[in-house]
Structures are given as C-alpha cells and as structure tokens.
N, C-alpha and C. Protein backbone atom coordinates (compact mmCIF):
# COMPACT_ATOMS: atom_id res chain seq x y z
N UNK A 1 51.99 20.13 -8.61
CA UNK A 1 53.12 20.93 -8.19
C UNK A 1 53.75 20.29 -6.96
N UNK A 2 54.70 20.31 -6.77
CA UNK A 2 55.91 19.41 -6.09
C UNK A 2 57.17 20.37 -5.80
N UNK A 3 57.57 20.63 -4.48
CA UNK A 3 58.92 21.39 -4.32
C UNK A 3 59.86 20.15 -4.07
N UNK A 4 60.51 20.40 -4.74
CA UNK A 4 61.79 19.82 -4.98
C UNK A 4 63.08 19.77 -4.06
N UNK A 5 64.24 19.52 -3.81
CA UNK A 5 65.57 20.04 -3.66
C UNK A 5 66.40 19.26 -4.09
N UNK A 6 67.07 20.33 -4.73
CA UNK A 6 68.21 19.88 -5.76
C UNK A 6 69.61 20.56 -5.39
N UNK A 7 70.79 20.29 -5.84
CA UNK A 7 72.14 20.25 -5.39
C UNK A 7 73.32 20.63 -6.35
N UNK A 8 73.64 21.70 -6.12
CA UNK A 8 75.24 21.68 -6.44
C UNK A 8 76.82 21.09 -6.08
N UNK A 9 77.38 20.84 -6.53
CA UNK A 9 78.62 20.06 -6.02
C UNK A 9 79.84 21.25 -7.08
N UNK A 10 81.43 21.60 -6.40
CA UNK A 10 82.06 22.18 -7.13
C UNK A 10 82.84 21.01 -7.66
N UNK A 11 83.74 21.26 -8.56
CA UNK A 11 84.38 20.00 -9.11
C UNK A 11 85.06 19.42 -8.47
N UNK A 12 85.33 17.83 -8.24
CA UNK A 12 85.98 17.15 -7.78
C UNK A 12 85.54 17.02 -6.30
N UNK A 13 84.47 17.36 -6.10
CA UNK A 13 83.86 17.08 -5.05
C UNK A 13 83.10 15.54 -4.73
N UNK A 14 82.64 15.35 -5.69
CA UNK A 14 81.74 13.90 -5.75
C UNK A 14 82.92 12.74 -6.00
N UNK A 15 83.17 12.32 -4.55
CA UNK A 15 84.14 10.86 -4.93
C UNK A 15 83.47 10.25 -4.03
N UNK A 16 84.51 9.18 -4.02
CA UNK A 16 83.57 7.57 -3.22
C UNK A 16 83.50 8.18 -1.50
N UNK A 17 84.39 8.91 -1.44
CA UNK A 17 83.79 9.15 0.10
C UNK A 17 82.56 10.34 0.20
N UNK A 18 82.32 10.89 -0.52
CA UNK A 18 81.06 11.54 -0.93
C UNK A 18 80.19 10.95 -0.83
N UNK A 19 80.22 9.80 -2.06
CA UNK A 19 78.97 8.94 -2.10
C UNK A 19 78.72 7.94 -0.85
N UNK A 20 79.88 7.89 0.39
CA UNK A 20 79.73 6.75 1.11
C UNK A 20 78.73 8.11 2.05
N UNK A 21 78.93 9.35 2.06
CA UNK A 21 78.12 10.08 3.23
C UNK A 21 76.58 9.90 2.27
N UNK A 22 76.23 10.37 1.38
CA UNK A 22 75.26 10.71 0.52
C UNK A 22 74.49 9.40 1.13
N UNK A 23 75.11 7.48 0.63
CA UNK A 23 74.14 6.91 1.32
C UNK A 23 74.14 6.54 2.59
N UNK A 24 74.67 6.79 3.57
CA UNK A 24 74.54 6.78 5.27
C UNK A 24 73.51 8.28 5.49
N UNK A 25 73.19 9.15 4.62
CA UNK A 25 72.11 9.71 4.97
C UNK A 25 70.68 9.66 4.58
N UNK A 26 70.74 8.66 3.40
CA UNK A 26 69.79 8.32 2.77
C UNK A 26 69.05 9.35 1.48
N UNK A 27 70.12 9.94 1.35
CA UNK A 27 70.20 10.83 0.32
C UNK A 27 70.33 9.92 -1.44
N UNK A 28 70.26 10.65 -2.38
CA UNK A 28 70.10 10.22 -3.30
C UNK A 28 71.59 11.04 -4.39
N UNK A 29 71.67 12.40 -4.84
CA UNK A 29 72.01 13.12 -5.38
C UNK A 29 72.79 12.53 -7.32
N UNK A 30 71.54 12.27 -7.46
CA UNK A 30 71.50 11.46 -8.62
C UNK A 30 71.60 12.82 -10.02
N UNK A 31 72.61 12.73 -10.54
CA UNK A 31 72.66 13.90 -11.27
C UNK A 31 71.74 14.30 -12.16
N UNK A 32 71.26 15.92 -12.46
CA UNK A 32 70.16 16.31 -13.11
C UNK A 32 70.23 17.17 -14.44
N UNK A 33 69.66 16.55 -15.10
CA UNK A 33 70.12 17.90 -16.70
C UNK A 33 69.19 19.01 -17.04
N UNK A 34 68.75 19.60 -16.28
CA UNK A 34 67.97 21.09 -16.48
C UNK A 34 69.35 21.74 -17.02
N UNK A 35 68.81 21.89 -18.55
CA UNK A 35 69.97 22.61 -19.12
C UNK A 35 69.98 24.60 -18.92
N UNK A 36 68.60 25.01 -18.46
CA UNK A 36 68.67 26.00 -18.24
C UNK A 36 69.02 26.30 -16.75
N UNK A 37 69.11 25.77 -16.00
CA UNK A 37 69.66 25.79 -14.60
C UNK A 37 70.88 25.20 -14.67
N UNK A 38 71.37 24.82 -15.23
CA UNK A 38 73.25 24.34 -16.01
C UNK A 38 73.77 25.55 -15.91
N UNK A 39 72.70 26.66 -17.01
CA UNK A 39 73.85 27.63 -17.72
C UNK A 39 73.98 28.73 -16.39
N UNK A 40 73.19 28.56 -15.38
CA UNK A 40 72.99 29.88 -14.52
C UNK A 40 74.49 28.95 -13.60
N UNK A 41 74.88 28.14 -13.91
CA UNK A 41 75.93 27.11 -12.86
C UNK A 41 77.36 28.12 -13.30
N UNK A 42 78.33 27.96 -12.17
CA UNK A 42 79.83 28.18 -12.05
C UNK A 42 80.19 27.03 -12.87
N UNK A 43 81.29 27.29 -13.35
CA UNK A 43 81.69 26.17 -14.50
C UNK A 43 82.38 24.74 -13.86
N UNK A 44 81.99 24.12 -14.45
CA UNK A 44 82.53 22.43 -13.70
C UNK A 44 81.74 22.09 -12.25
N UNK A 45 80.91 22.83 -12.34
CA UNK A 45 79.82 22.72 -10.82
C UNK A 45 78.63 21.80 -11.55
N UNK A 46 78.52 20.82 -10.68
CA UNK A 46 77.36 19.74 -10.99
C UNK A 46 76.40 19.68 -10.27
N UNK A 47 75.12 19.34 -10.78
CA UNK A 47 73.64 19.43 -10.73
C UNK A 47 73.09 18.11 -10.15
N UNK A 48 72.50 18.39 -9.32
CA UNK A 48 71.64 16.94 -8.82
C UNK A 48 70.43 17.07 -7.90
N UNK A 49 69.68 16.13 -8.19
CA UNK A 49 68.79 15.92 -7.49
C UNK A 49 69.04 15.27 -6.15
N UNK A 50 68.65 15.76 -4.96
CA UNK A 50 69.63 15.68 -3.85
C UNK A 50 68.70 14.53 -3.00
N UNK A 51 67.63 14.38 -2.76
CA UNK A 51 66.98 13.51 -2.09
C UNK A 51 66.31 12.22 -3.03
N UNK A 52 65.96 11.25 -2.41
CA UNK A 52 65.09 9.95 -2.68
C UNK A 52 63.75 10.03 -2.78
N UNK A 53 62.86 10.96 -2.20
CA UNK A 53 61.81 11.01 -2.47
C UNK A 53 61.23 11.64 -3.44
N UNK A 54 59.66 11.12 -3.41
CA UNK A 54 59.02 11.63 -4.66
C UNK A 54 58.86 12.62 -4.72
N UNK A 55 58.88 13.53 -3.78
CA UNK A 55 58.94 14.71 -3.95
C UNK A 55 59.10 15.52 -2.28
N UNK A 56 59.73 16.69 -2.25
CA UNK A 56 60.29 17.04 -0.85
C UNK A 56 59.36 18.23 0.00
N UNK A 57 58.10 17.80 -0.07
CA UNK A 57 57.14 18.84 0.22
C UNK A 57 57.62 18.82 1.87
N UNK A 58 57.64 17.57 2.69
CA UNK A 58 58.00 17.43 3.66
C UNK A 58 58.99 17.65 4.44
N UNK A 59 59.85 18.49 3.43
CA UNK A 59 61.55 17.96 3.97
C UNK A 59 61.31 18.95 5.11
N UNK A 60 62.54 18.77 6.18
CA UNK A 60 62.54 19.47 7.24
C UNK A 60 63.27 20.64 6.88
N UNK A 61 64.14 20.66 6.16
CA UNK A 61 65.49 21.55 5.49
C UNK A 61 64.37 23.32 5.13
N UNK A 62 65.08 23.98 5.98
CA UNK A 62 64.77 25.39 6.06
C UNK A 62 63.46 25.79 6.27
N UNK A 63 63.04 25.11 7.24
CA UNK A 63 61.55 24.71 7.46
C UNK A 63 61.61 25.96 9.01
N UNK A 64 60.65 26.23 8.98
CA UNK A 64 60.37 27.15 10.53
C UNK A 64 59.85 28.79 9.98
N UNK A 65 59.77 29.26 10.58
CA UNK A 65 59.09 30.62 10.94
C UNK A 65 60.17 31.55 10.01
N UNK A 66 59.99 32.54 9.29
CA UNK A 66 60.91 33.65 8.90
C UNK A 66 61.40 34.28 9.38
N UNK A 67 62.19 35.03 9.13
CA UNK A 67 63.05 36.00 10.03
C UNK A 67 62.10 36.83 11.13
N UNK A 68 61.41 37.67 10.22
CA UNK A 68 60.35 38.53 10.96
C UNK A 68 59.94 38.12 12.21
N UNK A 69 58.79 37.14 11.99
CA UNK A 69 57.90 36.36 13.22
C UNK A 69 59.19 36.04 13.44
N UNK A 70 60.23 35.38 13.97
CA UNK A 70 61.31 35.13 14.96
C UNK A 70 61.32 36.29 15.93
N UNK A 71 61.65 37.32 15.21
CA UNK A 71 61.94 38.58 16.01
C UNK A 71 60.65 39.30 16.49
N UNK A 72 59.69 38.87 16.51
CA UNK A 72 58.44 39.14 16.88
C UNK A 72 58.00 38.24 18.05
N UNK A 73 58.46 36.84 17.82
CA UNK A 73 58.10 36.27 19.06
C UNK A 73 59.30 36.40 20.09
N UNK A 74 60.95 36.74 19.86
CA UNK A 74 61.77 37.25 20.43
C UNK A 74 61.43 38.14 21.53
N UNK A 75 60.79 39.48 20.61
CA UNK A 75 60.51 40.72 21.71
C UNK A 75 59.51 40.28 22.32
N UNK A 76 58.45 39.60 22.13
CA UNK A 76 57.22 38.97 23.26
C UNK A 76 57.36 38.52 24.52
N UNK A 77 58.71 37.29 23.82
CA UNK A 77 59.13 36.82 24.99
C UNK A 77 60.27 37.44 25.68
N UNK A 78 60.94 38.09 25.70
CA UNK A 78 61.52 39.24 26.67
C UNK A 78 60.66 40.01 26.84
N UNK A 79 59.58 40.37 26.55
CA UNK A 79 58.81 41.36 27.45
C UNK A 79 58.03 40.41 28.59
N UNK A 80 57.95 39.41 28.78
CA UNK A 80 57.36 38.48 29.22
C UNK A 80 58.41 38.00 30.54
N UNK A 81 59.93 38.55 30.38
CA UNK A 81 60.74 38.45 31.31
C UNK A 81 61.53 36.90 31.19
N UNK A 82 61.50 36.47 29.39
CA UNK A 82 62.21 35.52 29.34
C UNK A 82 63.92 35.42 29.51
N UNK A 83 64.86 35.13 29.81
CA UNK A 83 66.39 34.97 29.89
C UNK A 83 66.69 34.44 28.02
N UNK A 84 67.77 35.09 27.56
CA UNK A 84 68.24 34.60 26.58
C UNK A 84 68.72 33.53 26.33
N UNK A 85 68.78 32.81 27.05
CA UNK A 85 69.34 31.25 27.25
C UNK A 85 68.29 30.77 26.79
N UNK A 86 66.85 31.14 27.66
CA UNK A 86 65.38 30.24 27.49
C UNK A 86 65.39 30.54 26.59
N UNK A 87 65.45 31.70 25.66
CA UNK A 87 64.77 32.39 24.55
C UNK A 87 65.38 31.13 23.55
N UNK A 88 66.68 31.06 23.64
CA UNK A 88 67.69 30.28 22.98
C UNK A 88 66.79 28.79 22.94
N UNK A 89 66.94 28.62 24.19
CA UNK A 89 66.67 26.72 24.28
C UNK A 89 64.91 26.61 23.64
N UNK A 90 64.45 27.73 23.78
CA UNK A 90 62.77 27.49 23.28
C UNK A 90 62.76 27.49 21.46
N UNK A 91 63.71 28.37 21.35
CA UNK A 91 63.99 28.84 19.84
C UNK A 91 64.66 27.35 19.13
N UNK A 92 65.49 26.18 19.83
CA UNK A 92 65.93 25.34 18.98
C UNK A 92 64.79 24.06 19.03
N UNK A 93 63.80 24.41 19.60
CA UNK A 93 62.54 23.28 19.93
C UNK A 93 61.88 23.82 18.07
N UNK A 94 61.70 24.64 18.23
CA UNK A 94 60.89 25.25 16.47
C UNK A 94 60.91 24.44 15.58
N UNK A 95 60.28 24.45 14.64
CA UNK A 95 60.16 23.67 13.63
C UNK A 95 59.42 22.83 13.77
N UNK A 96 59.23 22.00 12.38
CA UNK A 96 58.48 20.95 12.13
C UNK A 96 58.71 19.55 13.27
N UNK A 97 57.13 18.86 13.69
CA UNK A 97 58.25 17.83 14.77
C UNK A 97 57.90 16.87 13.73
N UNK A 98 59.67 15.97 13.89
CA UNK A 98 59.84 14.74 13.11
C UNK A 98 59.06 13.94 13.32
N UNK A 99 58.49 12.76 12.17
CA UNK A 99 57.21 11.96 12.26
C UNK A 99 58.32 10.85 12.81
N UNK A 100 57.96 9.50 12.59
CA UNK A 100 59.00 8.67 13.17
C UNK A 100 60.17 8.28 12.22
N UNK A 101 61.13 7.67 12.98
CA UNK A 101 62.66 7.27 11.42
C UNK A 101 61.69 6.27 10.83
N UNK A 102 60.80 5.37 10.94
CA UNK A 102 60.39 4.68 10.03
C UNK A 102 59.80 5.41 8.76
N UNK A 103 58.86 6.34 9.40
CA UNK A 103 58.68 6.85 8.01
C UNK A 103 59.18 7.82 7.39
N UNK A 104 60.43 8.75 7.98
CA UNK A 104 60.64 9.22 7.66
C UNK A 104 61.73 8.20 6.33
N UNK A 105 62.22 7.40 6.97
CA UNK A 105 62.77 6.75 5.68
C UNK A 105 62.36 6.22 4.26
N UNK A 106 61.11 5.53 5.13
CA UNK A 106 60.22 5.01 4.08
C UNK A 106 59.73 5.93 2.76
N UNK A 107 59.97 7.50 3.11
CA UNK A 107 58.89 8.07 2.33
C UNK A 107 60.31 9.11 2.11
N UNK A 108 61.80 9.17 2.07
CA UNK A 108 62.49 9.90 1.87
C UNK A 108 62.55 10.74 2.71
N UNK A 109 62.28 11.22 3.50
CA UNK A 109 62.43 12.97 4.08
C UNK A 109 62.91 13.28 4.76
N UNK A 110 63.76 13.67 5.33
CA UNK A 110 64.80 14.36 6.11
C UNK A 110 64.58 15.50 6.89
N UNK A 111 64.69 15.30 8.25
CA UNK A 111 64.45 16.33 9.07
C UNK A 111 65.83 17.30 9.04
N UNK A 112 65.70 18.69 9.46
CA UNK A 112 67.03 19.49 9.51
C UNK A 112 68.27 18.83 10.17
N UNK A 113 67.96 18.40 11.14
CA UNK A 113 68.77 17.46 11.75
C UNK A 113 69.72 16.66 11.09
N UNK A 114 68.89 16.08 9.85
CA UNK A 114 69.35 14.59 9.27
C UNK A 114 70.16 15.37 8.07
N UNK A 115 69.77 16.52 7.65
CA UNK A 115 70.40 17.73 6.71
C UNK A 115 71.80 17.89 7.41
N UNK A 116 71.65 18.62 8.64
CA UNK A 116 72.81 19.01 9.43
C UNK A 116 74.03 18.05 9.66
N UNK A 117 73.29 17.22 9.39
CA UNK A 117 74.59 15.63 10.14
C UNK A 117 75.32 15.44 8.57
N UNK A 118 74.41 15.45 7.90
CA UNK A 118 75.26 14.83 6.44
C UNK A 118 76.03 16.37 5.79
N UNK A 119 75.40 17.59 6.54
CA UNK A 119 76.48 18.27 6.01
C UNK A 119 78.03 18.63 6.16
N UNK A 120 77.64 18.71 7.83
CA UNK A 120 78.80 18.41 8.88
C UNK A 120 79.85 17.96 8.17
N UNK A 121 79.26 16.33 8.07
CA UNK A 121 80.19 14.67 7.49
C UNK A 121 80.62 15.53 6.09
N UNK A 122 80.54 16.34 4.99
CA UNK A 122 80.72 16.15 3.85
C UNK A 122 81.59 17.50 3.63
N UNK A 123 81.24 18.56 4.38
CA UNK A 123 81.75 20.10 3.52
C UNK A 123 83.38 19.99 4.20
N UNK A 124 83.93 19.32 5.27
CA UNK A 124 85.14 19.65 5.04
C UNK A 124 86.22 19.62 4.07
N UNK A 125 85.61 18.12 3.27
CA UNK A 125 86.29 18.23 1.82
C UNK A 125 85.31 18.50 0.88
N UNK A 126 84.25 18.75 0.55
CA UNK A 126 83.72 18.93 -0.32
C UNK A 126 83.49 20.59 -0.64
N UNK A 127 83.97 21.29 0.20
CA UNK A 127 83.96 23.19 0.34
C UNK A 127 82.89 24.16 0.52
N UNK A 128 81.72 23.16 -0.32
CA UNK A 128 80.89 23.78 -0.14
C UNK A 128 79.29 22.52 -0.48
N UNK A 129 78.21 22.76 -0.20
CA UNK A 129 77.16 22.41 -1.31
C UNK A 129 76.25 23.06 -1.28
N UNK A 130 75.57 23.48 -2.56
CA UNK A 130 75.13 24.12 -3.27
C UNK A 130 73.21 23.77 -2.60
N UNK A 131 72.55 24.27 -2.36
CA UNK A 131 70.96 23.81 -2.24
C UNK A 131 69.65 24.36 -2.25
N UNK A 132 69.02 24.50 -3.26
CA UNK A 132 68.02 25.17 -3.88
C UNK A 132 66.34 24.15 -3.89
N UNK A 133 65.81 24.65 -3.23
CA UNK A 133 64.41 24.16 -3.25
C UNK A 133 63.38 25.08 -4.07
N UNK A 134 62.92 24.67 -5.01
CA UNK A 134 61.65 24.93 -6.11
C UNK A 134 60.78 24.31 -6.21
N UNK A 135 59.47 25.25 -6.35
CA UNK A 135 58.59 24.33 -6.23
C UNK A 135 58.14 24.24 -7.82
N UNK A 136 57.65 22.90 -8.31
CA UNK A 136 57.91 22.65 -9.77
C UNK A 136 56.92 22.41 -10.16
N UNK A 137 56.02 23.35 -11.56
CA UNK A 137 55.15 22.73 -11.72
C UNK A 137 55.08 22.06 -13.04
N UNK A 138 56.23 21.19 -13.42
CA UNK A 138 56.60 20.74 -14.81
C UNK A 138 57.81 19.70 -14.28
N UNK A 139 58.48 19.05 -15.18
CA UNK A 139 59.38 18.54 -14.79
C UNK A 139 60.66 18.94 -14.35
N UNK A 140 61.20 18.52 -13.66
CA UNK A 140 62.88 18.39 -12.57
C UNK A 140 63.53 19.16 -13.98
N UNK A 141 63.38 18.47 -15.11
CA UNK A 141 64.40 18.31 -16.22
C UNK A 141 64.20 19.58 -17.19
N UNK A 142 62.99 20.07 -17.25
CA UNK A 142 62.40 20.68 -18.50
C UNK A 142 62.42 22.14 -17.89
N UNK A 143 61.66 22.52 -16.61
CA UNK A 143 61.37 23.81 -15.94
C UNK A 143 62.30 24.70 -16.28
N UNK A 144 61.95 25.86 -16.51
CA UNK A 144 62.95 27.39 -16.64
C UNK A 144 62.34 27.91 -15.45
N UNK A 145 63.42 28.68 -14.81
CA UNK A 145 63.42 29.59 -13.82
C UNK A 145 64.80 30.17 -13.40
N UNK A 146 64.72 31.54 -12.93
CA UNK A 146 65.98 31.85 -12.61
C UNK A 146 65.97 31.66 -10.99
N UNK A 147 67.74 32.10 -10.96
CA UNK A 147 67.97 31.35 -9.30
C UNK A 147 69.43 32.33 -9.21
N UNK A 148 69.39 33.06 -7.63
CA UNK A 148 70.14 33.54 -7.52
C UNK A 148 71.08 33.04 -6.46
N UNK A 149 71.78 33.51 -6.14
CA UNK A 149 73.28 32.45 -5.31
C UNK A 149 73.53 33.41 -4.17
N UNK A 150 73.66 32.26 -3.07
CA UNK A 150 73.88 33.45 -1.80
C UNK A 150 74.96 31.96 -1.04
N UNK A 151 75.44 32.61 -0.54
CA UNK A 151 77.14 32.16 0.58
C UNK A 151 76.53 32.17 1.56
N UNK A 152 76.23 30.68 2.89
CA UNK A 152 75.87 31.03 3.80
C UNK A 152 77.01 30.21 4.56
N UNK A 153 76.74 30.48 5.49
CA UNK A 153 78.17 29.18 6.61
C UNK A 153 76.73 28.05 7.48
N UNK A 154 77.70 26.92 7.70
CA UNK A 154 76.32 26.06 8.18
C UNK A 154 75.99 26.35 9.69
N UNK A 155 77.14 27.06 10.79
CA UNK A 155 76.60 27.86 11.66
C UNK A 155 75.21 28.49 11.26
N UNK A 156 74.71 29.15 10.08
CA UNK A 156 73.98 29.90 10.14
C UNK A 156 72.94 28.90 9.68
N UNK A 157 72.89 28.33 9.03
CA UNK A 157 71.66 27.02 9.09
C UNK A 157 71.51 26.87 10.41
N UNK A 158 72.43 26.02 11.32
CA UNK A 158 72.13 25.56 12.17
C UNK A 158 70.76 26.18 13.14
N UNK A 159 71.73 27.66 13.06
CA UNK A 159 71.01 28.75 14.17
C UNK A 159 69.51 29.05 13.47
N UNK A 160 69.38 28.61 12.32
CA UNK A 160 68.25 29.16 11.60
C UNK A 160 68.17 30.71 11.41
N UNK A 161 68.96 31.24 10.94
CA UNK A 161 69.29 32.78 10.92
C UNK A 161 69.14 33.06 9.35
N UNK A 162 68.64 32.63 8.52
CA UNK A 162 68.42 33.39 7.63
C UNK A 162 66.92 32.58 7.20
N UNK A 163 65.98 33.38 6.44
CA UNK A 163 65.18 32.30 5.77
C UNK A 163 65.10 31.46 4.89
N UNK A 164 64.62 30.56 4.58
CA UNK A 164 64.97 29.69 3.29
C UNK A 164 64.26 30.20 2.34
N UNK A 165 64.77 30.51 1.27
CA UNK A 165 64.01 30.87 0.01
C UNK A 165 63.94 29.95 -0.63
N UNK A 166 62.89 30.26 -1.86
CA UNK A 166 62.78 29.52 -2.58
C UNK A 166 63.49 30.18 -4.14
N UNK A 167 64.04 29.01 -5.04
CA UNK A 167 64.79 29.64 -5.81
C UNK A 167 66.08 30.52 -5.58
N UNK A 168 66.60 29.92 -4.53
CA UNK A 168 67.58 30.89 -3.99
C UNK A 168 68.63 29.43 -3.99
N UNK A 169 69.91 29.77 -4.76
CA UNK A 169 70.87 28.57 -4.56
C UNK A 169 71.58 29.26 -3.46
N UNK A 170 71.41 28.24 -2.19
CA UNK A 170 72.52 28.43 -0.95
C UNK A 170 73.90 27.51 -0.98
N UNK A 171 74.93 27.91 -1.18
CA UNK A 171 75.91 27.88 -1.19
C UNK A 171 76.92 27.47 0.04
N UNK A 172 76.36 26.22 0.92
CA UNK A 172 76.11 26.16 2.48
C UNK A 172 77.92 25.89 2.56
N UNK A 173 78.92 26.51 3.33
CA UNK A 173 79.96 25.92 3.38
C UNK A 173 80.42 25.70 4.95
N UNK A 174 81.29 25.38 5.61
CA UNK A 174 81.73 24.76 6.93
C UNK A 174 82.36 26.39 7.54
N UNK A 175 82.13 26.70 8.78
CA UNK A 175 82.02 27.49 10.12
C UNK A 175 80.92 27.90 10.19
C-alpha cells in the first residue's frame, strides 16, 4: 500500500507554460486512466499523476497536525501567556522537517513549500488544480473508490487551515 497524489487540470489548462512550471518543480503530472475516477471528473477535466516518485508516502503536501490538536495546542499556548504573533510564528515552524534538496530530489518528494511555490507559479492561468491523495492498495490505474470535491483558496493551504483528507479532491485555486 502506497499513498499516492494525483491531479486534476480544467481544460486548456495544460500548455507549454504549464509544463515549463510542472518541470522547474520537479513534478511529473503524467496523465492517468483510472476510468472510474474519470467518471466522478467535471467534463474536459484531466487526470494525472502529479509527482515523480515511487510513491508519495513522504510528500510534505497537507502534512501536520488536524484541525483539532491545532486548536488544542492554540488554547495551551495562550493559557501559557503566548502573544498571537508567537502563536502564529510557532504555528508556521509545524510540520514535517525537510530532509535535504538532495534527497529530497533524488527520491521525488516535495515539501509544502515546494507544493506552494509551483502553485503560486501555475493557478493564475491555470484557475484552479485539482489534488487528491489516496492511499492505494492496487494499482494508480485499476483502484475504485469514491472522492468528493471541496473548493479551497491556496491562502488556506498556506495557513494550513483545513485538514488534508484523504480521498477528498481539493480544488486549490489563487487568493
């Protein structure tokens, strides 16, 4: 078993300046034919496998603590007499710490960071992209599962304000 992440694009999104961000991030988004994850698609919306590696157990992308424990270590630390600023500047330290760019290249994986930069570069013309992590225990191509669709803005990635689900297509678009 292997979690995955895979990608939506709306039409006419994937051109050469697409593909020039896709490889300056070291991304892959090599298109995918899960025909039952096709039919759950908006029409003329394309499917891909979004990273280079063998598999994205590592990725940094929606990686950190859930909503809950956030707001649990929130009230701790204001009872503790923290300032919201600190609360702030301690809160963007979270997450996974990046291993080095060597390997992170070597082995595909992308820290949120390296997510954030190539989304930045891509959604002003591209409107939106689509990004669903599953964890697979069959092939990319063959697996059935359903997947539901949620609208987020990449402000809200950034801030880490919602959790990452799994099986959940996020719909990441620009403010």
């Amino acid at each position: 078993m292997c979690n995955f992440i895979t990608a939506t694009l709306p039409a006419g999104a994937d051109t050469p300046a697409f593909r020039a961000a896709v490889d300056a991030a070291g991304l892959c988004f090599a298109p995918l034919g899960n025909r039952h994850i096709q039919t759950q698609l908006l029409p003329k919306e394309s499917y891909f496998h979004a990273t280079r590696a063998h598999c994205d157990c590592s990725s940094g992308l929606g990686r950190g603590p859930d909503a809950g424990q956030v707001d649990d270590q929130f009230r701790k630390l204001r009872a503790k007499g923290w300032s919201e600023a600190k609360i702030a500047a301690w809160h963007r330290t979270q997450g996974p710490r990046p291993k080095s760019r060597d390997e992170l290249e070597r082995r595909g994986d992308l820290t949120q960071d390296n997510w954030l930069t190539f989304l930045r570069s891509v959604l002003p013309r591209a409107g939106y992209v689509g990004l669903l992590q599953h964890q697979y225990r069959s092939s990319t191509v063959d697996e059935r599962f359903e997947i539901t669709r949620e609208r987020r803005r990449i402000s809200e990635l950034e801030k880490r304000l919602f959790p990452w689900r799994e099986n959940v297509l996020y719909e990441i678009a620009a403010g």
